[in-house]
PDB file of N, CA and C in Angstrom:
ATOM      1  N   UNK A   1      81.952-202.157  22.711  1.00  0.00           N
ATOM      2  CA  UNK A   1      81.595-201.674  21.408  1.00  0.00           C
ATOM      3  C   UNK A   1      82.246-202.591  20.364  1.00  0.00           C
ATOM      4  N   UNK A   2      81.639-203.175  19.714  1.00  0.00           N
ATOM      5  CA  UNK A   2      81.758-203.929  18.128  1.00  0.00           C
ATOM      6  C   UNK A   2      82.104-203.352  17.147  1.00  0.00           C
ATOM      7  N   UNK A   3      82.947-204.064  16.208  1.00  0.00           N
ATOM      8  CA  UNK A   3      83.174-202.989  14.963  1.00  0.00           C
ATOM      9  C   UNK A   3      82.235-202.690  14.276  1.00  0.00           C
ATOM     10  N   UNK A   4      81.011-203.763  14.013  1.00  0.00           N
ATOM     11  CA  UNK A   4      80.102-203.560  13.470  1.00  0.00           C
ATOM     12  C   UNK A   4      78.705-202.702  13.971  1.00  0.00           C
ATOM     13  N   UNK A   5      78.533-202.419  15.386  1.00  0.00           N
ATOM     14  CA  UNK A   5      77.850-201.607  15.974  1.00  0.00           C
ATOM     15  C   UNK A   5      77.667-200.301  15.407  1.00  0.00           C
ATOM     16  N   UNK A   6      76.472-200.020  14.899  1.00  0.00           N
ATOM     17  CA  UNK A   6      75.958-198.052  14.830  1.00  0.00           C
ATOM     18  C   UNK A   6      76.290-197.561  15.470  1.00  0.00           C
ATOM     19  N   UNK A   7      77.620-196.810  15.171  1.00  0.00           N
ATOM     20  CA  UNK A   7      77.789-195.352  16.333  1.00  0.00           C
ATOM     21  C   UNK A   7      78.067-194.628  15.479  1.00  0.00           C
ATOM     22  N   UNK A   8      77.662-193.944  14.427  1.00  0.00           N
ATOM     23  CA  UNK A   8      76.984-192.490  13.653  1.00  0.00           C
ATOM     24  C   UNK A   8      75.255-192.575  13.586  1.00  0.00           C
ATOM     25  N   UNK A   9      74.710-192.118  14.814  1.00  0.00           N
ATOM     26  CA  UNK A   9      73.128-191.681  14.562  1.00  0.00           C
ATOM     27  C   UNK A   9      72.470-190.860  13.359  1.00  0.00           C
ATOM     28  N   UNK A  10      73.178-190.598  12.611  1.00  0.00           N
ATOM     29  CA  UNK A  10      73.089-189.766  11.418  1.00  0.00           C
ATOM     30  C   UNK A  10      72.861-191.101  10.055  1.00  0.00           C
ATOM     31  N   UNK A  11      73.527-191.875  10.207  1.00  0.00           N
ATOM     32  CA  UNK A  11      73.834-192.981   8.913  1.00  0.00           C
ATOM     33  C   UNK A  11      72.696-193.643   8.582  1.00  0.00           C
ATOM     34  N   UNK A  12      71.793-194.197   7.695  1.00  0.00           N
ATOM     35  CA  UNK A  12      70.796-194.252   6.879  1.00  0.00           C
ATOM     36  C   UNK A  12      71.698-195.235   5.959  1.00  0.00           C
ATOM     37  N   UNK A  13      70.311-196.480   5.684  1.00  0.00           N
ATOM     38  CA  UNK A  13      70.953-197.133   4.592  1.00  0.00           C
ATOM     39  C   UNK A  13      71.428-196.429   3.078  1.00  0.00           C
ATOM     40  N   UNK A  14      70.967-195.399   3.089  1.00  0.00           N
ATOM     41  CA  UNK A  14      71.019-194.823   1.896  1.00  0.00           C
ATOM     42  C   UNK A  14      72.309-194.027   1.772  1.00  0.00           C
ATOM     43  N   UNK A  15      72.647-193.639   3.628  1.00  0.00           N
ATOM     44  CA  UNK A  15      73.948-192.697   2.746  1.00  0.00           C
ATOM     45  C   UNK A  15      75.208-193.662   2.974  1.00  0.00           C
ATOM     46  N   UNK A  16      75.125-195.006   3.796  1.00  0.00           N
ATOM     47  CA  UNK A  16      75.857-196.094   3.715  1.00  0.00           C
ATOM     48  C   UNK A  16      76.416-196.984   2.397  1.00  0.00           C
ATOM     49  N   UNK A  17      75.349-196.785   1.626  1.00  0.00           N
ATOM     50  CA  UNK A  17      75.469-197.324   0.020  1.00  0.00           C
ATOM     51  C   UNK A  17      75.921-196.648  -0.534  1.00  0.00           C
ATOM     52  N   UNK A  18      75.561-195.487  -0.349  1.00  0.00           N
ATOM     53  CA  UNK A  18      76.304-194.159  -1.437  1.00  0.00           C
ATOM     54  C   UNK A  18      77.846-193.838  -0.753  1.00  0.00           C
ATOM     55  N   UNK A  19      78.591-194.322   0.045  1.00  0.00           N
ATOM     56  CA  UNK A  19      79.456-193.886   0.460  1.00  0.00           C
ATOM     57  C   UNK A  19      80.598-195.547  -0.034  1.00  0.00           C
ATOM     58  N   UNK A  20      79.644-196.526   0.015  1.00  0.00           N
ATOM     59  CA  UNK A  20      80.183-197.899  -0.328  1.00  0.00           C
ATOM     60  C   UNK A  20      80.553-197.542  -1.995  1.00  0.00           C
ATOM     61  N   UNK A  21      79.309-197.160  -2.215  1.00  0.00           N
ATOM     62  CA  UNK A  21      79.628-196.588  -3.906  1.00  0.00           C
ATOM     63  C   UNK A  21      80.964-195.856  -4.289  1.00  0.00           C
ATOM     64  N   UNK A  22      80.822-194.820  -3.317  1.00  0.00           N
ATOM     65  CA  UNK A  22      81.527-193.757  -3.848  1.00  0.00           C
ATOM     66  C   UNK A  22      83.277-194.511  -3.678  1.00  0.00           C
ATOM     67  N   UNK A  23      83.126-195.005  -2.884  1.00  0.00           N
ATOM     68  CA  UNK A  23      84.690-196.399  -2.222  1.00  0.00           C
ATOM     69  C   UNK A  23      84.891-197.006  -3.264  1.00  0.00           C
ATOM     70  N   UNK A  24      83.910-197.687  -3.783  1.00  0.00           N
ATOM     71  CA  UNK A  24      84.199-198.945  -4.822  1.00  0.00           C
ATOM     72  C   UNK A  24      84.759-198.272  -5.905  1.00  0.00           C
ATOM     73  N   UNK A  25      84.180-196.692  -6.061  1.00  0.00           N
ATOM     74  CA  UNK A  25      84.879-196.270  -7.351  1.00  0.00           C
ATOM     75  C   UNK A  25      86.254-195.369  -7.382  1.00  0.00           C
ATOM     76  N   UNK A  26      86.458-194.710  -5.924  1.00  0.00           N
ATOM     77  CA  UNK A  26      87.680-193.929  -5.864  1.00  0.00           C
ATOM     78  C   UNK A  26      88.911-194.716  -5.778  1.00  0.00           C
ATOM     79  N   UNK A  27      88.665-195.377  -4.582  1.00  0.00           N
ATOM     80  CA  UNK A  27      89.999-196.720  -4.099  1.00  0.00           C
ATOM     81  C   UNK A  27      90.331-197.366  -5.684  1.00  0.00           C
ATOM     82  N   UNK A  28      89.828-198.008  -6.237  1.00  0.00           N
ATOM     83  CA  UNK A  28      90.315-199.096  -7.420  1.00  0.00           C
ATOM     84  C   UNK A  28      91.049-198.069  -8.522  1.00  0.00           C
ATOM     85  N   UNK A  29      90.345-196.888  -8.701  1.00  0.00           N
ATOM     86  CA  UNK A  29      90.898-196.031  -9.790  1.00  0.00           C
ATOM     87  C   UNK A  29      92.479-195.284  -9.277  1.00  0.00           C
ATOM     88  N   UNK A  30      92.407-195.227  -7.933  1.00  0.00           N
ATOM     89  CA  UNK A  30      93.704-194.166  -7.122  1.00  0.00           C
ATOM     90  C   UNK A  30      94.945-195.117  -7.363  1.00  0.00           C
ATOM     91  N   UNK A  31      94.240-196.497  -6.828  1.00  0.00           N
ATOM     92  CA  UNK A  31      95.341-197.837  -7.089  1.00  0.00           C
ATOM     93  C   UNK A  31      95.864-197.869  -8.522  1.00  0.00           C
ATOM     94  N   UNK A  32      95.332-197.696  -9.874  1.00  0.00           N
ATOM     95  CA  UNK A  32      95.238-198.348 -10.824  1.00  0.00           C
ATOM     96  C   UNK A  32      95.871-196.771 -11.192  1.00  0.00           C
ATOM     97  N   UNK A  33      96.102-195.649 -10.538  1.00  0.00           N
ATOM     98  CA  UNK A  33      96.696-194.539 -11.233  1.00  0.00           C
ATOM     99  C   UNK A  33      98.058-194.494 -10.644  1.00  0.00           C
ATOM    100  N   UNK A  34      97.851-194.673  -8.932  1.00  0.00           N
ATOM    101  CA  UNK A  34      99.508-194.645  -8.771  1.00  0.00           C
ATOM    102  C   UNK A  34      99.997-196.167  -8.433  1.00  0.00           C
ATOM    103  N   UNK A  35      99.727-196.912  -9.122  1.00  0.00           N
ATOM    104  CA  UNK A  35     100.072-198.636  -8.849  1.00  0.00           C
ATOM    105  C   UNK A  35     101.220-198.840  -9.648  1.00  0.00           C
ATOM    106  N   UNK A  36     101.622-200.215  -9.205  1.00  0.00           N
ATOM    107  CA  UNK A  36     102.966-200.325 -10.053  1.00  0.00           C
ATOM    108  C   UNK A  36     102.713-201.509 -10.666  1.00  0.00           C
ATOM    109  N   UNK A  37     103.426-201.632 -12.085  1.00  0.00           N
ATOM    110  CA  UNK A  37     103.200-202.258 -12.764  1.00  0.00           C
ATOM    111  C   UNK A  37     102.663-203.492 -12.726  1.00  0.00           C
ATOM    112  N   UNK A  38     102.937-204.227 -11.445  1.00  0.00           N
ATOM    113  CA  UNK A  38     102.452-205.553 -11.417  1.00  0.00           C
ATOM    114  C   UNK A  38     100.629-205.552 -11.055  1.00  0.00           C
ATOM    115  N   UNK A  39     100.158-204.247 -10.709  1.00  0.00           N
ATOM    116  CA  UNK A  39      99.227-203.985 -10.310  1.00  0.00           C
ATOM    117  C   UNK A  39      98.153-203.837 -11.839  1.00  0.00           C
ATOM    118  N   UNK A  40      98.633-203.035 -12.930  1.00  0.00           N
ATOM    119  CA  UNK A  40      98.634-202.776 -13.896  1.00  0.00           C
ATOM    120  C   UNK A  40      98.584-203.808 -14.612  1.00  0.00           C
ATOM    121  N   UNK A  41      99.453-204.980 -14.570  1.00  0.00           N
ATOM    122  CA  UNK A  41      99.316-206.129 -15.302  1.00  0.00           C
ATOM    123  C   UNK A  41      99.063-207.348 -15.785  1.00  0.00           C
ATOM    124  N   UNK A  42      98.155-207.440 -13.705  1.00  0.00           N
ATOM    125  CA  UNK A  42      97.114-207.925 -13.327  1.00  0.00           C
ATOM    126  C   UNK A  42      95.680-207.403 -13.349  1.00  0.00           C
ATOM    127  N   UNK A  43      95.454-206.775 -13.978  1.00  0.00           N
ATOM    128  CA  UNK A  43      93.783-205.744 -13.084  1.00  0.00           C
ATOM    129  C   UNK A  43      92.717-206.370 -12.914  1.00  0.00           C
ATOM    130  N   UNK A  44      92.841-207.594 -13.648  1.00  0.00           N
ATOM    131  CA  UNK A  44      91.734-208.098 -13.846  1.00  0.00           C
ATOM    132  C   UNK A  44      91.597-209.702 -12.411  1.00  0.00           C
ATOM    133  N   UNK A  45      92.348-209.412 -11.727  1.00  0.00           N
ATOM    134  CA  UNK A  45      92.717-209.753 -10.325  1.00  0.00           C
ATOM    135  C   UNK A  45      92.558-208.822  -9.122  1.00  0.00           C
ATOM    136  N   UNK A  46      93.751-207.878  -9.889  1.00  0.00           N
ATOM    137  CA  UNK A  46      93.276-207.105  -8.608  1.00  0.00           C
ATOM    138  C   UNK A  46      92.190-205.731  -8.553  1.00  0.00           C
ATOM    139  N   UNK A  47      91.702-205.560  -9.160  1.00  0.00           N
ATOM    140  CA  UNK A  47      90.674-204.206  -9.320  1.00  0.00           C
ATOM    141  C   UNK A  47      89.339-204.889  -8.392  1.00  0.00           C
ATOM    142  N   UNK A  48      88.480-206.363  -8.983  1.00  0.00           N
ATOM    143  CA  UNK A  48      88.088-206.826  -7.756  1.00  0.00           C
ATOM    144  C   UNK A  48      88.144-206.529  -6.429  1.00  0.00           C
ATOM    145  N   UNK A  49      89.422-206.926  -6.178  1.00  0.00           N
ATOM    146  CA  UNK A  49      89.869-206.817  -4.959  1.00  0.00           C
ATOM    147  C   UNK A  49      89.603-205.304  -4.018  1.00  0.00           C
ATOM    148  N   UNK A  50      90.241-204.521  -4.758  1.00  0.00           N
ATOM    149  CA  UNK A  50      90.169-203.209  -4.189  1.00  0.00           C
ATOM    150  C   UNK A  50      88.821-202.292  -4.619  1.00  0.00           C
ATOM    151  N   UNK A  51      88.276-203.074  -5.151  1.00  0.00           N
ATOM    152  CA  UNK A  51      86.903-202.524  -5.684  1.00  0.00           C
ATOM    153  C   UNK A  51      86.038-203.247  -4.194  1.00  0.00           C
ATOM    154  N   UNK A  52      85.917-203.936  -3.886  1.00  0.00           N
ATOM    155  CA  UNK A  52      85.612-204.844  -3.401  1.00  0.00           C
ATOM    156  C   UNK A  52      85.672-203.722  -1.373  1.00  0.00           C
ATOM    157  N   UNK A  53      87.191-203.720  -1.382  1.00  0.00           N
ATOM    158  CA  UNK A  53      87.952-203.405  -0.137  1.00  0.00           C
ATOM    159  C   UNK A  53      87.326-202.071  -0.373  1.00  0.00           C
ATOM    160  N   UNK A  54      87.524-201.257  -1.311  1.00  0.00           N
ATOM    161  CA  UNK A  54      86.894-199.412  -1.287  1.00  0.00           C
ATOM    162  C   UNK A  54      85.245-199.542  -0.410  1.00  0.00           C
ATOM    163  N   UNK A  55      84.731-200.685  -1.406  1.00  0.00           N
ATOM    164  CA  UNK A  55      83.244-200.518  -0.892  1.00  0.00           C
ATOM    165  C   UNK A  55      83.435-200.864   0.695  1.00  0.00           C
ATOM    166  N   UNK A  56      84.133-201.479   0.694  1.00  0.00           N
ATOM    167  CA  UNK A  56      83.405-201.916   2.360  1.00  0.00           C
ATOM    168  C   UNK A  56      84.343-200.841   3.253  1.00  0.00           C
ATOM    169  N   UNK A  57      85.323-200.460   3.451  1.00  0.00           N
ATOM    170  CA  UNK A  57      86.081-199.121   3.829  1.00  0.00           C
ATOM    171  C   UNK A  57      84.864-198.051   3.970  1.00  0.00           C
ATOM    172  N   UNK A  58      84.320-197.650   2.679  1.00  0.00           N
ATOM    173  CA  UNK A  58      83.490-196.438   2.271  1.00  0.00           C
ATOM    174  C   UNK A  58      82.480-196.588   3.438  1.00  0.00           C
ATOM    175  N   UNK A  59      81.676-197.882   2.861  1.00  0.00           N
ATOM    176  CA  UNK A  59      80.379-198.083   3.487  1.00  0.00           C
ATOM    177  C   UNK A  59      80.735-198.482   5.481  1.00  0.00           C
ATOM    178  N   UNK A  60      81.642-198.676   6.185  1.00  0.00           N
ATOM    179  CA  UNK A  60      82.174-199.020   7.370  1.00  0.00           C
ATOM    180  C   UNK A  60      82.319-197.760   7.927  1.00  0.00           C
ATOM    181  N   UNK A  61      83.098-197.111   6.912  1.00  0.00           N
ATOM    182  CA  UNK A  61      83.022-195.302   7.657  1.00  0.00           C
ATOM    183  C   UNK A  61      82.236-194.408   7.965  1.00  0.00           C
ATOM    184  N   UNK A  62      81.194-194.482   7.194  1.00  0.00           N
ATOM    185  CA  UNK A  62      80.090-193.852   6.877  1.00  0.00           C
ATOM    186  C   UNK A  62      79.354-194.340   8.558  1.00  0.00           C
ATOM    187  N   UNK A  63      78.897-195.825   8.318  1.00  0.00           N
ATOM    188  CA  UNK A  63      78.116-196.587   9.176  1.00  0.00           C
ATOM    189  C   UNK A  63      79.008-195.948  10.771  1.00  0.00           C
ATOM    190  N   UNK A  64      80.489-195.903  11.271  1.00  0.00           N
ATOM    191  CA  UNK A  64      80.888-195.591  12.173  1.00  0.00           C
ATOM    192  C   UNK A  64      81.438-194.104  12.509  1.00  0.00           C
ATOM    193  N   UNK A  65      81.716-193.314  11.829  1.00  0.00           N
ATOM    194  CA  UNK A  65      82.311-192.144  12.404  1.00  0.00           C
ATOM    195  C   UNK A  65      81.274-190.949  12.054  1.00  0.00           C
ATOM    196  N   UNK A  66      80.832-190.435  12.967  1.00  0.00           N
ATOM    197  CA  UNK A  66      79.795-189.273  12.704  1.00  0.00           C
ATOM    198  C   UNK A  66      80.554-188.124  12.387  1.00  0.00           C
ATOM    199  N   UNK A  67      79.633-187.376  11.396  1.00  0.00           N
ATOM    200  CA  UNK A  67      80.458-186.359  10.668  1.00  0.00           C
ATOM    201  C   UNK A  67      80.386-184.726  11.431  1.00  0.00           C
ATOM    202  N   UNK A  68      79.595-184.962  12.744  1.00  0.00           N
ATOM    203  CA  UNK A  68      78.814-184.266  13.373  1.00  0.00           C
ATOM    204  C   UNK A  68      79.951-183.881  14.637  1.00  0.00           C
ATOM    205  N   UNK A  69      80.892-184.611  14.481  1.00  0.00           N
ATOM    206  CA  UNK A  69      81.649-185.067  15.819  1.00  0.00           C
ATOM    207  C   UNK A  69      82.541-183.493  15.701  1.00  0.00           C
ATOM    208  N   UNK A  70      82.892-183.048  14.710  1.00  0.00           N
ATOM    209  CA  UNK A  70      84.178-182.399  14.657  1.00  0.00           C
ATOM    210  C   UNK A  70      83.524-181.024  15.069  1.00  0.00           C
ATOM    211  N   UNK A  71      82.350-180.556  14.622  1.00  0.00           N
ATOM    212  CA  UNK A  71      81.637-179.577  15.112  1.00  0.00           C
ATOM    213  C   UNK A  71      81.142-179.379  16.484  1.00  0.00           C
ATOM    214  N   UNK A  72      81.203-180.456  17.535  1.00  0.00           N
ATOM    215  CA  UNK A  72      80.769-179.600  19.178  1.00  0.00           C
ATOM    216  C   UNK A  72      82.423-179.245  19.658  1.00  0.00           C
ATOM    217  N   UNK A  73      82.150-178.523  20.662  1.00  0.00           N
ATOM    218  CA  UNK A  73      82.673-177.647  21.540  1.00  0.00           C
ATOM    219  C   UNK A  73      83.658-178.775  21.788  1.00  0.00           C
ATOM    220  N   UNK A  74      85.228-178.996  22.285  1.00  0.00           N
ATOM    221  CA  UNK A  74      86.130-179.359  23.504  1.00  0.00           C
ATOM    222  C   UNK A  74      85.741-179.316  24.422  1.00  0.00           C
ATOM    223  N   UNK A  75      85.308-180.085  25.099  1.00  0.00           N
ATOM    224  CA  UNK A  75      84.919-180.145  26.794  1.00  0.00           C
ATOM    225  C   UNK A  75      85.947-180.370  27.814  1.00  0.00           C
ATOM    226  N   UNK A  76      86.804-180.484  27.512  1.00  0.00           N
ATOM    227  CA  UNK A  76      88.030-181.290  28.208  1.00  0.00           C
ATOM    228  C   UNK A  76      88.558-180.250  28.270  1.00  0.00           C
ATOM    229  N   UNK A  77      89.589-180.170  29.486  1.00  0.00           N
ATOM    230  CA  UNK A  77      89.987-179.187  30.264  1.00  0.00           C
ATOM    231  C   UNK A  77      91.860-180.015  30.643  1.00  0.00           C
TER     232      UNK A  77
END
């Protein structure tokens, strides 16, 4: 198995983008609220960056972990 391999049968380009979206905008703002000053006094360096890193986090999770998983039964004994 590849990192990049589909293993959420559920994931759709559409909810892959919207989850890249939703990354690009939570990650850069969480940084830029509890960041420390040098973070703050660069932004225009680093917000890129973690704008950048949210989307692909967001959109990677989405594409790999099914949300479906936590709902069957324990089979394991």
């Amino acid at each position: 198995m590849s990192l990049l391999e589909k293993t959420n049968p559920h994931a759709t380009r559409r909810s892959v983008l919207r989850n890249a979206i939703q990354g690009a905008m939570t990650v850069p703002l969480f940084i830029f609220i509890i960041g420390k000053p040098y973070v703050r006094e660069h932004y225009r360096i680093t917000m890129p960056l973690f704008t950048l890193l949210g989307a692909g986090i967001g959109g990677l999770w989405e594409w790999q972990v099914d949300d479906s998983c936590d709902d069957e039964p324990n089979t394991s004994k």
